[in-house]
Protein backbone atom coordinates (compact mmCIF):
# COMPACT_ATOMS: atom_id res chain seq x y z
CA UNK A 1 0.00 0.00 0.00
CA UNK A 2 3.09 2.23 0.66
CA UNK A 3 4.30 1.96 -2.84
CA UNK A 4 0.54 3.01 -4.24
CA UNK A 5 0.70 6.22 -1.85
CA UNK A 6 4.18 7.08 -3.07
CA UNK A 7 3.34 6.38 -6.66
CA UNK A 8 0.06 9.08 -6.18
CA UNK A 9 2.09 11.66 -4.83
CA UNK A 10 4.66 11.30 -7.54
CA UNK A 11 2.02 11.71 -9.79
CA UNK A 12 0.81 14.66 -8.19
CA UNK A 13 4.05 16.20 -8.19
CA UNK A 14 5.00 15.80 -11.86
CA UNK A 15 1.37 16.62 -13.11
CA UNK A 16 -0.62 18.39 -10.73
CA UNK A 17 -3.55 18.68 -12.91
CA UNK A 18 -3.90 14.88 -13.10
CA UNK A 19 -5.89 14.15 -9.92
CA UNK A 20 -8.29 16.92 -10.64
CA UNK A 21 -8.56 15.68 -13.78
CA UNK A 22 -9.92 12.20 -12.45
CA UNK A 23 -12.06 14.42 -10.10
CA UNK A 24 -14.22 15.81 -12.89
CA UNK A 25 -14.12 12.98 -15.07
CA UNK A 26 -15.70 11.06 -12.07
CA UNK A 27 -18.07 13.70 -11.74
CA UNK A 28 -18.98 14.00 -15.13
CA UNK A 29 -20.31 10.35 -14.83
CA UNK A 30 -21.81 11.05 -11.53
CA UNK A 31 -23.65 13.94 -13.04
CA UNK A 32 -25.05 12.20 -16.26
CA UNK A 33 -26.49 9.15 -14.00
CA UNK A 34 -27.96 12.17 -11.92
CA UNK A 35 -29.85 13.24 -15.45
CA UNK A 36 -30.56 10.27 -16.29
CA UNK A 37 -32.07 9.17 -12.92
CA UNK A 38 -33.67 12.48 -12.94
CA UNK A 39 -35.59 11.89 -16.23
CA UNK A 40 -36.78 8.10 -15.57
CA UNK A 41 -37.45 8.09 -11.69
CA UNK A 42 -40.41 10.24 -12.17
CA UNK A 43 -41.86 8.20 -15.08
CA UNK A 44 -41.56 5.64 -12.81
CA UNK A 45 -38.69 3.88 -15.30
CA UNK A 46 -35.96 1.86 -14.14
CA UNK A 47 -32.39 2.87 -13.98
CA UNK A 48 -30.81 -0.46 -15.25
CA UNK A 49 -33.32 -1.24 -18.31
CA UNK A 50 -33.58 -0.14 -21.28
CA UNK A 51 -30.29 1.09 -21.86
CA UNK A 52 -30.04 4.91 -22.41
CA UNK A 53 -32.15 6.21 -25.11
CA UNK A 54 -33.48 9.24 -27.27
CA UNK A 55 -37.06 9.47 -25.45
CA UNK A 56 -38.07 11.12 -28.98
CA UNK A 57 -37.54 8.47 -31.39
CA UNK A 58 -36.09 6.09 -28.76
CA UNK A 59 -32.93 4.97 -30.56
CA UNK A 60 -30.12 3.37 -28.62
CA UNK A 61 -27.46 6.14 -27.71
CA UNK A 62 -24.04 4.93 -28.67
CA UNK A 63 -20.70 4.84 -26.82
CA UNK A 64 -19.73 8.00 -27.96
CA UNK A 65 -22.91 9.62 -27.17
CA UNK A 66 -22.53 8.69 -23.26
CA UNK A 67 -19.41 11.05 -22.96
CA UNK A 68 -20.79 13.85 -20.33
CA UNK A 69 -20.76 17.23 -21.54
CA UNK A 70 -18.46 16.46 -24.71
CA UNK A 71 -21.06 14.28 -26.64
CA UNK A 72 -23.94 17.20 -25.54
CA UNK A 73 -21.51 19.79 -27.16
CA UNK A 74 -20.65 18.02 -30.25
CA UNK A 75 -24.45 16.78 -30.74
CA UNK A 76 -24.46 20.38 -30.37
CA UNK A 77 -27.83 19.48 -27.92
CA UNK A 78 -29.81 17.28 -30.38
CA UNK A 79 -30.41 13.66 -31.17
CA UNK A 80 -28.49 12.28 -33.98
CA UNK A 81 -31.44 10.91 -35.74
CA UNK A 82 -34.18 13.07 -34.60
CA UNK A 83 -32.49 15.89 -34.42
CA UNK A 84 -34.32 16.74 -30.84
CA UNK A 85 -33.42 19.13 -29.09
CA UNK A 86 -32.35 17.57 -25.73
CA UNK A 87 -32.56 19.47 -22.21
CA UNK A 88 -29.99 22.17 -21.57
CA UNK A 89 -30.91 21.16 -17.90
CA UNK A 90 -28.36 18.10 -18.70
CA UNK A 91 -25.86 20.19 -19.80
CA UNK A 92 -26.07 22.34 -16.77
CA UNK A 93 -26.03 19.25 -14.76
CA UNK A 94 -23.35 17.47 -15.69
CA UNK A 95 -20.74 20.48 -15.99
CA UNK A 96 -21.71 21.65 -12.33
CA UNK A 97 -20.56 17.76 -11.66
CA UNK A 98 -17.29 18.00 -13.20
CA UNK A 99 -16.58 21.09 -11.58
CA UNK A 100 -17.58 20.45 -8.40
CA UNK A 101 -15.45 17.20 -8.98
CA UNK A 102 -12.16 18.80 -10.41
CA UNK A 103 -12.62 21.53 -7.05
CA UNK A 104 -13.19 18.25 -4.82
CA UNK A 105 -10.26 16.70 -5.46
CA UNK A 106 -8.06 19.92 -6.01
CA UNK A 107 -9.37 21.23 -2.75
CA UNK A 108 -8.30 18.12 -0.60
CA UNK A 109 -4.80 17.70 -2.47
CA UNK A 110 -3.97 21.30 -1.68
């Protein structure tokens, strides 16, 4: 366990961004569950089944549509076969996430 604390703090000290970085990735994730739990717990939907989906046309989002924040931006906030628009309120979720995330981590490693 010694050798896993040393090789953090290395990493900390050559790239101080890193840990952060992990922070708001980890966020990022926490924050698009949050959306998605948000959407399907008051339609009384489950959170395990059916996979995530366009509730428009309801067409299977791919890997690279599950990317917080990046795939909203390069969707540029619509479906890719609908074209819906989806909810800015994800957006706004899932950034405050990753930055609360990224501060987390930066705050305790300070």
């Amino acid at each position: 366990m010694d050798t896993m604390l040393q090789a953090a703090v290395a990493i900390h000290q050559h790239w101080p961004w890193f840990w952060p970085l992990c922070g708001g990735i980890l966020g990022g994730v926490l924050g698009s569950f949050l959306s998605c739990a948000c959407y399907r717990l008051p339609r009384g939907l489950s959170l395990r089944q059916p996979p995530s989906y366009c509730p428009q046309c309801k067409v299977r989002l791919g890997v690279l549509e599950l990317i917080p924040v990046l795939s909203w931006l390069a969707l540029r906030g619509r479906c890719r076969c609908c074209r819906t628009a989806l909810p800015k309120s994800t957006l706004v979720l899932e950034v405050t996430c990753v930055t609360v995330g990224a501060a987390l981590v930066w705050w305790l490693l300070r």
